[in-house]
PDB file of N, CA and C in Angstrom:
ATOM      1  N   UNK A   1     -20.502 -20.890   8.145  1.00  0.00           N
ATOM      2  CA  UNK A   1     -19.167 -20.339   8.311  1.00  0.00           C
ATOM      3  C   UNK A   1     -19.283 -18.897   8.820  1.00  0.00           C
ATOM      4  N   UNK A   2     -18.857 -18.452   9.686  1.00  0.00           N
ATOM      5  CA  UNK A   2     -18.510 -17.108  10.160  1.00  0.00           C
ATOM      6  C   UNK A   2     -17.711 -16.134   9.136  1.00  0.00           C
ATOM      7  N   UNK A   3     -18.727 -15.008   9.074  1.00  0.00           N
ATOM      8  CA  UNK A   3     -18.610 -13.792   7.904  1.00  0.00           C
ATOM      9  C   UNK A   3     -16.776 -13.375   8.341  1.00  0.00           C
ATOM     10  N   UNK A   4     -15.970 -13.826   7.451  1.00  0.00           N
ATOM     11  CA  UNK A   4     -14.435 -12.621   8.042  1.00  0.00           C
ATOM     12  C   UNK A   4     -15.137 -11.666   8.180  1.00  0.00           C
ATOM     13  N   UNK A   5     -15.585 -10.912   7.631  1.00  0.00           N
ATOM     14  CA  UNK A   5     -15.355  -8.980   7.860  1.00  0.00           C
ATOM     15  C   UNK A   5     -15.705  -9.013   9.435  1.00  0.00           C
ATOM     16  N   UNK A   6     -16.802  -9.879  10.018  1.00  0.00           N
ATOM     17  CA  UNK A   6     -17.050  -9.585  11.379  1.00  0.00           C
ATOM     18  C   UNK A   6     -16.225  -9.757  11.894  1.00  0.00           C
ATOM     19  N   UNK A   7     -15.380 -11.259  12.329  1.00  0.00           N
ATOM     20  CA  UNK A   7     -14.102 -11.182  12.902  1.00  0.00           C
ATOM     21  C   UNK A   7     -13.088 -10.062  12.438  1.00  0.00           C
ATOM     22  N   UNK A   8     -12.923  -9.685  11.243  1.00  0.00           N
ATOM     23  CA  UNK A   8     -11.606  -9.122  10.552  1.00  0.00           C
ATOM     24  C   UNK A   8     -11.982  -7.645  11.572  1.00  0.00           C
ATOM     25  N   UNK A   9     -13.130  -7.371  11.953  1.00  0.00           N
ATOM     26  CA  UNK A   9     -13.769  -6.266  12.603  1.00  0.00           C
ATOM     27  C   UNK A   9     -13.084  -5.845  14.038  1.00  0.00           C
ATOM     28  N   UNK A  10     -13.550  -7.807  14.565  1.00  0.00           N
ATOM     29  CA  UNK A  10     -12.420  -7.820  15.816  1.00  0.00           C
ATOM     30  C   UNK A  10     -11.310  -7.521  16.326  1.00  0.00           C
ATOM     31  N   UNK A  11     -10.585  -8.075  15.041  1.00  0.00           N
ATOM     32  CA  UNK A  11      -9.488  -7.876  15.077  1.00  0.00           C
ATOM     33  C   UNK A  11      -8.533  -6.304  14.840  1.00  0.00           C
ATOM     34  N   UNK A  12      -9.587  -5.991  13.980  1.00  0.00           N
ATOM     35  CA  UNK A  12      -9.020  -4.706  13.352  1.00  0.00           C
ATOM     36  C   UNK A  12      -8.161  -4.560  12.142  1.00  0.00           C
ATOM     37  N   UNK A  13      -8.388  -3.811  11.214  1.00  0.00           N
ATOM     38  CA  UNK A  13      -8.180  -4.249   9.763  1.00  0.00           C
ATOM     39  C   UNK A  13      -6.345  -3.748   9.880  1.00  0.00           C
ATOM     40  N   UNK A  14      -5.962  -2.658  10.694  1.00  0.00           N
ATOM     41  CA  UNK A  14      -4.188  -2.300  10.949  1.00  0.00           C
ATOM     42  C   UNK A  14      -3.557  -3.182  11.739  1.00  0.00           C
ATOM     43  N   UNK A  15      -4.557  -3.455  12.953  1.00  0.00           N
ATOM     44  CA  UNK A  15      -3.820  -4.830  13.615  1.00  0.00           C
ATOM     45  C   UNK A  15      -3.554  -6.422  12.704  1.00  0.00           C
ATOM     46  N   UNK A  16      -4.809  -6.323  12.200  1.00  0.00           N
ATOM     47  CA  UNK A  16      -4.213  -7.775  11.652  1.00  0.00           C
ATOM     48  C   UNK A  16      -3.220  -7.640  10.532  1.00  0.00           C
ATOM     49  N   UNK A  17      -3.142  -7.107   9.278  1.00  0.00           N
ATOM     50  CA  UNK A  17      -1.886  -6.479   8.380  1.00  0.00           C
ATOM     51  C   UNK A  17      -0.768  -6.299   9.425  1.00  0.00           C
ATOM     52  N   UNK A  18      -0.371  -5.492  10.314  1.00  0.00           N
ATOM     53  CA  UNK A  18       0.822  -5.317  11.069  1.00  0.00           C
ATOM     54  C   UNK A  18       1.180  -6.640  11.753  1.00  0.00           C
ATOM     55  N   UNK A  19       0.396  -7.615  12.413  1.00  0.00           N
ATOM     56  CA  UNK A  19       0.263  -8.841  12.857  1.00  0.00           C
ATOM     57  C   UNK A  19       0.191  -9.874  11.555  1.00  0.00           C
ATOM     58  N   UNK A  20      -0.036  -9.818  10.878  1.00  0.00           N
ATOM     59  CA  UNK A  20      -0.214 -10.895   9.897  1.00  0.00           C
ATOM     60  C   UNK A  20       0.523 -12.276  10.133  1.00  0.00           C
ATOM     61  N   UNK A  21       1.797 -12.066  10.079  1.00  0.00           N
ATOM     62  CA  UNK A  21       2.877 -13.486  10.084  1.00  0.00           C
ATOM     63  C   UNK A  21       2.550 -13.441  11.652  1.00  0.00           C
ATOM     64  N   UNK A  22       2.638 -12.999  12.766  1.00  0.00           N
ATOM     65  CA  UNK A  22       2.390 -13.385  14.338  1.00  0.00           C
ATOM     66  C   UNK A  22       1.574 -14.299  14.272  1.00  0.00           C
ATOM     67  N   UNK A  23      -0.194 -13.950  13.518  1.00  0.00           N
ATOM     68  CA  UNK A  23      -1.386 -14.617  13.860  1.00  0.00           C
ATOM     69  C   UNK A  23      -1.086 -16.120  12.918  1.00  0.00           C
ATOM     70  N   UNK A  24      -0.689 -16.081  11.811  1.00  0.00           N
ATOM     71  CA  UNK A  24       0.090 -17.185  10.820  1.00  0.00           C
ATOM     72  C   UNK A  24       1.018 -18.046  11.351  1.00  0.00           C
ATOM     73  N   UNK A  25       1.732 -17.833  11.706  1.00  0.00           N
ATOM     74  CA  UNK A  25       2.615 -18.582  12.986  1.00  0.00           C
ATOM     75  C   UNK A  25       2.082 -18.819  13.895  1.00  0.00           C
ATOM     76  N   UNK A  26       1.350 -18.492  14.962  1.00  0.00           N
ATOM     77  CA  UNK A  26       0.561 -18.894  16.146  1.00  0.00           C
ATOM     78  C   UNK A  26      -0.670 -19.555  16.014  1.00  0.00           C
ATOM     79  N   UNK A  27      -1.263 -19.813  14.793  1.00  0.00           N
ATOM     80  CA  UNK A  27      -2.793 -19.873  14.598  1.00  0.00           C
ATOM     81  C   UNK A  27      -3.163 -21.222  15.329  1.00  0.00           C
ATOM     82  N   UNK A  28      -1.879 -22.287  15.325  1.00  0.00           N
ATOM     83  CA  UNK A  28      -3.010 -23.532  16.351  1.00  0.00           C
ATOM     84  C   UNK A  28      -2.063 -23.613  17.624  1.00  0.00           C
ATOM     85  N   UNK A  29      -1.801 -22.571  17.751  1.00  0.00           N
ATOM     86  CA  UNK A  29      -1.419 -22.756  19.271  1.00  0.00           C
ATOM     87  C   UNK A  29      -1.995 -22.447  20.154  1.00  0.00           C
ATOM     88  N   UNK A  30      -2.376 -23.473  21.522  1.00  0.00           N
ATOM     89  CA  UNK A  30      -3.290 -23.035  22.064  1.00  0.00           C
ATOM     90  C   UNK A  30      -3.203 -21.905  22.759  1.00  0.00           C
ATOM     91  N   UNK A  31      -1.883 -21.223  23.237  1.00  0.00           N
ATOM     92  CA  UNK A  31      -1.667 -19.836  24.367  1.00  0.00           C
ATOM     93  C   UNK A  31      -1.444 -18.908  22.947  1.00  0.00           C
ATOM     94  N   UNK A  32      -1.943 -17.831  23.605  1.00  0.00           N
ATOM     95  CA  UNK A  32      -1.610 -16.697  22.872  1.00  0.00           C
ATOM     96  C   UNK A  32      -0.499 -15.819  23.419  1.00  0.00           C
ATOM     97  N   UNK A  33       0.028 -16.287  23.996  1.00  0.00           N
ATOM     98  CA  UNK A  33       1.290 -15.290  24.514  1.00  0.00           C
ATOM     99  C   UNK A  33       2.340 -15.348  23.731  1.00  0.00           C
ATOM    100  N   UNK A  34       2.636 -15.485  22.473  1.00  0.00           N
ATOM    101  CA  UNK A  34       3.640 -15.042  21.896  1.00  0.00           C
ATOM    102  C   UNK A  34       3.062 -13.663  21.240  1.00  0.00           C
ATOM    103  N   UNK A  35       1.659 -14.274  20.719  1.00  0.00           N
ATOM    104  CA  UNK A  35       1.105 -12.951  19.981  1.00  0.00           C
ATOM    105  C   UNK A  35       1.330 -11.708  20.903  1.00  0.00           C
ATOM    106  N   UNK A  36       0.857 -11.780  22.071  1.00  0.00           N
ATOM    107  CA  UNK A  36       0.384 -11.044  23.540  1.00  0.00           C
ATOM    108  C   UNK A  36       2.287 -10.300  23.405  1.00  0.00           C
ATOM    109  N   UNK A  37       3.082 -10.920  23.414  1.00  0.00           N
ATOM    110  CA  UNK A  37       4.684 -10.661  23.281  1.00  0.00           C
ATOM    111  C   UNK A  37       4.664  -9.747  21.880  1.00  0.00           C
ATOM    112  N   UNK A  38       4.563  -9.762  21.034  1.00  0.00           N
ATOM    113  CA  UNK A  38       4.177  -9.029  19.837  1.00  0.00           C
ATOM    114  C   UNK A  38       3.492  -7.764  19.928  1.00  0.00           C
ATOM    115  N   UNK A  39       2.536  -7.642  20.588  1.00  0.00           N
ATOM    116  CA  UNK A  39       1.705  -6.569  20.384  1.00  0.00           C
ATOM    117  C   UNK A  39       2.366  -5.416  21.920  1.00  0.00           C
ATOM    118  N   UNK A  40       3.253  -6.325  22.976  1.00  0.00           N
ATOM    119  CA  UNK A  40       3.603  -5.316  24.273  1.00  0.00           C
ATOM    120  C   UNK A  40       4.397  -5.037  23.462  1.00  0.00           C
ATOM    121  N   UNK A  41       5.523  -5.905  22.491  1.00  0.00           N
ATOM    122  CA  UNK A  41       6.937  -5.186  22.286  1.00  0.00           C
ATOM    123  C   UNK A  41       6.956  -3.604  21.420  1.00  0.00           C
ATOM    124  N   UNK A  42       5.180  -4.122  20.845  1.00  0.00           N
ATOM    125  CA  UNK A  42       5.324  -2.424  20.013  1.00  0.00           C
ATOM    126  C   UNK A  42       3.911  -1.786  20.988  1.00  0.00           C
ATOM    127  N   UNK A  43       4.003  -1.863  21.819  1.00  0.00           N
ATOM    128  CA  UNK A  43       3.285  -1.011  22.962  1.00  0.00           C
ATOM    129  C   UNK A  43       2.208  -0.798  22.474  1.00  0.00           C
ATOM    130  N   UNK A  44       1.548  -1.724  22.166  1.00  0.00           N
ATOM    131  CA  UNK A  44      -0.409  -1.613  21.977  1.00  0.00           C
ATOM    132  C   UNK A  44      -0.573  -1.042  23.289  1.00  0.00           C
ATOM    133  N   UNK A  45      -1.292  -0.301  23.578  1.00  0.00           N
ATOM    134  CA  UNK A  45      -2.361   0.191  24.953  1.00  0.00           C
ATOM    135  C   UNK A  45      -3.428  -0.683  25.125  1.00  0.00           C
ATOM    136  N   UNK A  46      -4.043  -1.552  24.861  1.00  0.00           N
ATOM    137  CA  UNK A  46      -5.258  -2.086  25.045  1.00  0.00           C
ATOM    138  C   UNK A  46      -5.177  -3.154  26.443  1.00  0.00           C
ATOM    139  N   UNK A  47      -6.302  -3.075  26.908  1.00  0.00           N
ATOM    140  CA  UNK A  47      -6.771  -3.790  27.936  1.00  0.00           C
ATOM    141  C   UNK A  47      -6.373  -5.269  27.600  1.00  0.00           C
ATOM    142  N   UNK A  48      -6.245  -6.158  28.855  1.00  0.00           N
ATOM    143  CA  UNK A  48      -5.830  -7.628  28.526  1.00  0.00           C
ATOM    144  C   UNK A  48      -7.043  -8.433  27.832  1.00  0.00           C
ATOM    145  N   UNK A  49      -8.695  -8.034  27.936  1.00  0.00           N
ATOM    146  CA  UNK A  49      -9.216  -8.459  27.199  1.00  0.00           C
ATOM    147  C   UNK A  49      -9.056  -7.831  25.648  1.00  0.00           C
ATOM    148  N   UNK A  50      -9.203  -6.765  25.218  1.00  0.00           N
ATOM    149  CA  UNK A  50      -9.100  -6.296  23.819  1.00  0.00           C
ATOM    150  C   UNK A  50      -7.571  -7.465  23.576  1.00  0.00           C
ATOM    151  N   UNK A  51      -6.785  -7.768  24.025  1.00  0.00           N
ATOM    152  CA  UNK A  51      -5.693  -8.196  23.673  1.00  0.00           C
ATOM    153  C   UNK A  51      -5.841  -9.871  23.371  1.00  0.00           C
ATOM    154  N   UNK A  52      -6.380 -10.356  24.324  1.00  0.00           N
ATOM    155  CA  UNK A  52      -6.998 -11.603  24.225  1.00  0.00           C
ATOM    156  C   UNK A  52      -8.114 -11.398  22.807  1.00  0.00           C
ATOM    157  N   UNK A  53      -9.077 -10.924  22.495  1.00  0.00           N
ATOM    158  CA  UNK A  53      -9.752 -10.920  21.635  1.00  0.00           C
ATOM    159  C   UNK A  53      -9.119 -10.875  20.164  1.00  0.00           C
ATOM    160  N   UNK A  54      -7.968  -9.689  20.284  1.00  0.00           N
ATOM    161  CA  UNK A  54      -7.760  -9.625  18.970  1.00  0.00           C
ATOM    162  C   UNK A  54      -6.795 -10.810  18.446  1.00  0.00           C
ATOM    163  N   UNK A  55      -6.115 -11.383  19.883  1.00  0.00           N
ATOM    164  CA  UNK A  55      -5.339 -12.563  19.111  1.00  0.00           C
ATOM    165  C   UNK A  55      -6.077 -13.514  18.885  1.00  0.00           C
ATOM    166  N   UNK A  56      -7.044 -13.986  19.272  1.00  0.00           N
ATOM    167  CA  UNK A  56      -7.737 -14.973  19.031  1.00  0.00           C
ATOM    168  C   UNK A  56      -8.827 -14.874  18.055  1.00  0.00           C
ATOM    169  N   UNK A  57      -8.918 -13.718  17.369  1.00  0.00           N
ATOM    170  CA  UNK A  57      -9.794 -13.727  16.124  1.00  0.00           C
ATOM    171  C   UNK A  57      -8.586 -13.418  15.146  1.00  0.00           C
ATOM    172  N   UNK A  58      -7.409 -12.794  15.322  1.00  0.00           N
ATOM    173  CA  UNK A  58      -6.235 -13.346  14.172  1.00  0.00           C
ATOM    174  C   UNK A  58      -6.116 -14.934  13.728  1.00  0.00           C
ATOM    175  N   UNK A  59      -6.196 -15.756  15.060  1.00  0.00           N
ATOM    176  CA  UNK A  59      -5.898 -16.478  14.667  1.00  0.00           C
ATOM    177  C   UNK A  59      -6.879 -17.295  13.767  1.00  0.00           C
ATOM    178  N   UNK A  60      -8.101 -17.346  14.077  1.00  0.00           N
ATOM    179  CA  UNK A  60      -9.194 -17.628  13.900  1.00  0.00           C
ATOM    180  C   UNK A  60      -9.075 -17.446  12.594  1.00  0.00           C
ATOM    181  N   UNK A  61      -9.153 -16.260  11.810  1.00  0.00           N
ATOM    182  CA  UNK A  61      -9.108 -16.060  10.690  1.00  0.00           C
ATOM    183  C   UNK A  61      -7.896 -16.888   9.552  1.00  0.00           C
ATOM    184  N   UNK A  62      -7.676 -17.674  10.519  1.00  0.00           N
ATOM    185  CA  UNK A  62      -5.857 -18.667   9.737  1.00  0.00           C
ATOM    186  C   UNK A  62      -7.070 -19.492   9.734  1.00  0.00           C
ATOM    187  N   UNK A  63      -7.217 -20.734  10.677  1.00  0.00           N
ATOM    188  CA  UNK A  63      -7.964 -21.319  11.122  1.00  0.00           C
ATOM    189  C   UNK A  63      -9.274 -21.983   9.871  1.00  0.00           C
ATOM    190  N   UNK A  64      -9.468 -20.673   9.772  1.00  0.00           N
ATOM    191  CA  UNK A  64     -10.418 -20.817   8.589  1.00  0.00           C
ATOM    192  C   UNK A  64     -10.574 -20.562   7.636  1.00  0.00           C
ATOM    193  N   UNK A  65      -8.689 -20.573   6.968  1.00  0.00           N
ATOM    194  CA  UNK A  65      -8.630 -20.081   5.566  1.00  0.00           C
ATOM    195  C   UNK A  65      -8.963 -19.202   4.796  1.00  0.00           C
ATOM    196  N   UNK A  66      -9.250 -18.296   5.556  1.00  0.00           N
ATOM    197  CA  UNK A  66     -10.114 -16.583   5.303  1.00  0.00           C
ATOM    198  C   UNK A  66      -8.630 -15.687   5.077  1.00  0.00           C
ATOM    199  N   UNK A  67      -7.438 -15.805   5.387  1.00  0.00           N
ATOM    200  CA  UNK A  67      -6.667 -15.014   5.617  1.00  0.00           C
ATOM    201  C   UNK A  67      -6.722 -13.932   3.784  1.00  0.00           C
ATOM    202  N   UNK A  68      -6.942 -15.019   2.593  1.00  0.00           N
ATOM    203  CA  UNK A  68      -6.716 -14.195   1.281  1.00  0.00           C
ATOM    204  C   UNK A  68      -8.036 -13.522   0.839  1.00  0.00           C
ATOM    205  N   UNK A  69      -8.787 -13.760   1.286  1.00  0.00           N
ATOM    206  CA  UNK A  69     -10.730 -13.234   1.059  1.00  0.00           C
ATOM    207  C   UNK A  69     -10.044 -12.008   2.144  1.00  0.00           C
ATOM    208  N   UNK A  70     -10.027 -11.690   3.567  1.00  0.00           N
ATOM    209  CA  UNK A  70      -9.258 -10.940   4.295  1.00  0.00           C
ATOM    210  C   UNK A  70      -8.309  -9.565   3.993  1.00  0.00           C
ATOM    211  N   UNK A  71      -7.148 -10.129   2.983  1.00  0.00           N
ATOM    212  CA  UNK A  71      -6.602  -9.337   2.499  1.00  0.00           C
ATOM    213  C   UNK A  71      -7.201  -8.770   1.431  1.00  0.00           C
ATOM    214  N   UNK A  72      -7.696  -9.739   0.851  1.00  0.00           N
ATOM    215  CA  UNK A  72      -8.925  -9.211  -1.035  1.00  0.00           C
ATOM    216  C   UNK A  72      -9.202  -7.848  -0.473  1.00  0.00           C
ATOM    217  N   UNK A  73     -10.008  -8.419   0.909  1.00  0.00           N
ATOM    218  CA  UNK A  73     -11.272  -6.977   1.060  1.00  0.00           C
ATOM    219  C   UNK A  73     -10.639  -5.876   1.201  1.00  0.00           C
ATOM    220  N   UNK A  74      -9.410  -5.813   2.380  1.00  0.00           N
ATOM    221  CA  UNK A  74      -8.902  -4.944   2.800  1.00  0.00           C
ATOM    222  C   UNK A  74      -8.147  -4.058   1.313  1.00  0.00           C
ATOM    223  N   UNK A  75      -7.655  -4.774   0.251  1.00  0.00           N
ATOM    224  CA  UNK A  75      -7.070  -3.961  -0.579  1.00  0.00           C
ATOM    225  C   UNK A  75      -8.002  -3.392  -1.487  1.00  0.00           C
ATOM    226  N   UNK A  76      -9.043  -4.201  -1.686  1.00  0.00           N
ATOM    227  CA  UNK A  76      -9.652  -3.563  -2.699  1.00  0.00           C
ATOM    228  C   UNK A  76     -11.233  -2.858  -2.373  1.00  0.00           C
ATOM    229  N   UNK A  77     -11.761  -3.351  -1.013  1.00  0.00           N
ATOM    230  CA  UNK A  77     -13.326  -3.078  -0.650  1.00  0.00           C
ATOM    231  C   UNK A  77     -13.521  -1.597   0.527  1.00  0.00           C
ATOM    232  N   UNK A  78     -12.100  -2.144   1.491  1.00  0.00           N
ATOM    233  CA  UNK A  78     -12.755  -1.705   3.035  1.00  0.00           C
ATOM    234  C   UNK A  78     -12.453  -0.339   2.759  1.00  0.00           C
ATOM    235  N   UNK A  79     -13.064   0.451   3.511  1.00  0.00           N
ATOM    236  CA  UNK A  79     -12.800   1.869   3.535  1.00  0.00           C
ATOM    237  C   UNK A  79     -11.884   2.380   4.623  1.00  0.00           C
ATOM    238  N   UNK A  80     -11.688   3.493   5.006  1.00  0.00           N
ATOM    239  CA  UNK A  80     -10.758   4.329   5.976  1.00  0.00           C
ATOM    240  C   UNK A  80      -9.732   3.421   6.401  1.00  0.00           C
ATOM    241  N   UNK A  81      -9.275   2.886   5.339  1.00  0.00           N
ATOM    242  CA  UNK A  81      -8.060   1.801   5.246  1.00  0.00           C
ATOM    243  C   UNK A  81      -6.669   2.924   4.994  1.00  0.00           C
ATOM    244  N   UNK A  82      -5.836   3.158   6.079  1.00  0.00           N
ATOM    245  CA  UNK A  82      -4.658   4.190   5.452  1.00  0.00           C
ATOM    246  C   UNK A  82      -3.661   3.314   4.394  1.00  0.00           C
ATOM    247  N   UNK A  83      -2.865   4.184   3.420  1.00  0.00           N
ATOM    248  CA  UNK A  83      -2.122   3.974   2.214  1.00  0.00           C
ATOM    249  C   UNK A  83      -1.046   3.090   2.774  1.00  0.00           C
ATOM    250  N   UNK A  84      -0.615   3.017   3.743  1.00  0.00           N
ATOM    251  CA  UNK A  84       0.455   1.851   4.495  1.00  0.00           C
ATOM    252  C   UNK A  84       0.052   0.381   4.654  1.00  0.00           C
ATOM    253  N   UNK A  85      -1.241   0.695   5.335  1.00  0.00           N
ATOM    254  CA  UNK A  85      -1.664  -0.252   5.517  1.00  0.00           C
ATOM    255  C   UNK A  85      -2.808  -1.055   4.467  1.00  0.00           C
ATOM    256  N   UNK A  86      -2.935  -0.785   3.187  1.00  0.00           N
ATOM    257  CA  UNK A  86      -3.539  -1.113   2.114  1.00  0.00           C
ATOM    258  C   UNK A  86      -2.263  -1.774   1.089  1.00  0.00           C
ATOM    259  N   UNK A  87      -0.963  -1.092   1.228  1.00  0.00           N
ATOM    260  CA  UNK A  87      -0.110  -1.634   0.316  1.00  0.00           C
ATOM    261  C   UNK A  87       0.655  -2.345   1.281  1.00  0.00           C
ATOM    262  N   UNK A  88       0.966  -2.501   2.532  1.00  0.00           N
ATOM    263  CA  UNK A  88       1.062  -3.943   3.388  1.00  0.00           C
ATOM    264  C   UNK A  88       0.099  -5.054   3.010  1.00  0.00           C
ATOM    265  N   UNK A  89      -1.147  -5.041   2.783  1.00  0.00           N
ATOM    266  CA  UNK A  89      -1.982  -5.699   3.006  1.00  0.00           C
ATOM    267  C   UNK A  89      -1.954  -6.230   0.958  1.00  0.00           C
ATOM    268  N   UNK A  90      -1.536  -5.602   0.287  1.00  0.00           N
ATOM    269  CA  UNK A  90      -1.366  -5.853  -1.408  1.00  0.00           C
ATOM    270  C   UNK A  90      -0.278  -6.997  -1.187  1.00  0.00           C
ATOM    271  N   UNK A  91       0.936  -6.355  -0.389  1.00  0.00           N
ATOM    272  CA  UNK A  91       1.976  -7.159  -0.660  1.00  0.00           C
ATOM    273  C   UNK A  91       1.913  -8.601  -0.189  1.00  0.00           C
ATOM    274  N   UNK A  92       1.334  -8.913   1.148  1.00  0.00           N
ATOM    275  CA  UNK A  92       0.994 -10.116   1.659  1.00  0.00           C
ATOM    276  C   UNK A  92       0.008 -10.434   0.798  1.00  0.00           C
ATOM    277  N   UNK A  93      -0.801 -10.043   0.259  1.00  0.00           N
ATOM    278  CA  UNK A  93      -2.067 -10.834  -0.806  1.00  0.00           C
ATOM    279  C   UNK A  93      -1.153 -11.664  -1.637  1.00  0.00           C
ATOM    280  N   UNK A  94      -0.168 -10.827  -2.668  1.00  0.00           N
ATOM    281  CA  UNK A  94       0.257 -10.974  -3.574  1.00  0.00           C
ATOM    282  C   UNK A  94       1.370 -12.831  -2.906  1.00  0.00           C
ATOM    283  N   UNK A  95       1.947 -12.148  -1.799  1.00  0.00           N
ATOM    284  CA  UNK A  95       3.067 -13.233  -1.363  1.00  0.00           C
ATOM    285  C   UNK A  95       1.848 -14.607  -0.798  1.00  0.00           C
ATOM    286  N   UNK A  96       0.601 -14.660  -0.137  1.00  0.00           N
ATOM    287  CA  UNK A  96      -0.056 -15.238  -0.002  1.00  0.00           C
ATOM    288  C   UNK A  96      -0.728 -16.199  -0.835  1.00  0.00           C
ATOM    289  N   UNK A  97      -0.980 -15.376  -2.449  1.00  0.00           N
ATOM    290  CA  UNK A  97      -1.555 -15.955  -3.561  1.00  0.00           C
ATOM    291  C   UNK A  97       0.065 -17.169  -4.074  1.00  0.00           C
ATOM    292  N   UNK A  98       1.004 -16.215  -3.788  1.00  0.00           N
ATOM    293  CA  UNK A  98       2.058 -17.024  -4.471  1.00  0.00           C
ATOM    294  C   UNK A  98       1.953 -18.467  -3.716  1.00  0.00           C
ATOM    295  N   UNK A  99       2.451 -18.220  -2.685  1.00  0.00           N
ATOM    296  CA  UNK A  99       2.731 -19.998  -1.576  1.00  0.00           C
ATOM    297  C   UNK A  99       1.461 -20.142  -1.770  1.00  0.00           C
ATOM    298  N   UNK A 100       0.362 -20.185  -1.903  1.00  0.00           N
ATOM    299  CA  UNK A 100      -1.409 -21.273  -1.821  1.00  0.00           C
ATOM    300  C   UNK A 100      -1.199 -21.635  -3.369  1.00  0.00           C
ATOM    301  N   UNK A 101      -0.706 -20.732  -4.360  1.00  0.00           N
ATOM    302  CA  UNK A 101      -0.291 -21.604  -6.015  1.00  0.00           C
ATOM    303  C   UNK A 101       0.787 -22.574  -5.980  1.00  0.00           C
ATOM    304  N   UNK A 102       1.801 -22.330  -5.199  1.00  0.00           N
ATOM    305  CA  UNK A 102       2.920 -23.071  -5.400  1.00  0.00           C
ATOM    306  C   UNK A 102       2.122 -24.135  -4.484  1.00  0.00           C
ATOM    307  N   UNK A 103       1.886 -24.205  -3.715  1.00  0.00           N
ATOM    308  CA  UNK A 103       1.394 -25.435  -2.543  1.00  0.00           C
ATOM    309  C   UNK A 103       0.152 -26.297  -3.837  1.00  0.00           C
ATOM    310  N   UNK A 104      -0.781 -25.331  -4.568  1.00  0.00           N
ATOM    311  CA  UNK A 104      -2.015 -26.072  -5.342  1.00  0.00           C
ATOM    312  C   UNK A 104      -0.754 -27.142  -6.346  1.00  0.00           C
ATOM    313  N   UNK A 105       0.373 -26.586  -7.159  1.00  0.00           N
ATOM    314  CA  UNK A 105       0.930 -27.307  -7.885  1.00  0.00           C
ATOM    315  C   UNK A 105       1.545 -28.291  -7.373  1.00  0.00           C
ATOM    316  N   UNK A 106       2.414 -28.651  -6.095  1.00  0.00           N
ATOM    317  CA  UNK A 106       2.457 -29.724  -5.583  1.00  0.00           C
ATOM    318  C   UNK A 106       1.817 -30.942  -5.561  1.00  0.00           C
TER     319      UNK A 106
END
């Protein structure tokens, strides 16, 4: 299985938290242009490859059920993580843990 932190690397630990529900919603679709629509509407600068890359290791990280190991790290491990983006990344853990319990009790 492929280490998240390397992809999560790809992706970038603010991009994917700010992206979270984009890459969650898009994860088996094969075009990435909604994501690609997401990231112009809030004016990422990055090259069309950095753009291609990072959607496709968001999604990747759905893909392979990494998304709550993902958030784990980011809230509690990764470093030069800013205070926005650590308690974005708490709150989706927390809403993440909820729907994968409610889905286990089903």
């Amino acid at each position: 299985m492929e280490d998240f932190k390397r992809i999560l690397q790809s992706v970038g630990i603010e991009t994917f938290v700010k992206y979270f529900n984009v890459f969650k919603e898009n994860q088996n679709e094969s075009s990435n242009e909604l994501i690609y629509e997401a990231f112009k509407a809030n004016n990422e600068k990055w090259t069309q490859k950095v753009y291609c890359s990072k959607a496709s290791k968001g999604k990747r990280i759905f893909r392979l059920e990494l998304e709550i190991d993902a958030l784990d790290y980011i809230v509690n491990q990764a470093t030069h993580v800013d205070d926005h983006t650590r308690k974005r990344a708490a709150e989706l853990l927390k809403e993440e843990m909820r729907l994968k319990g409610s889905f286990l009790e089903k």
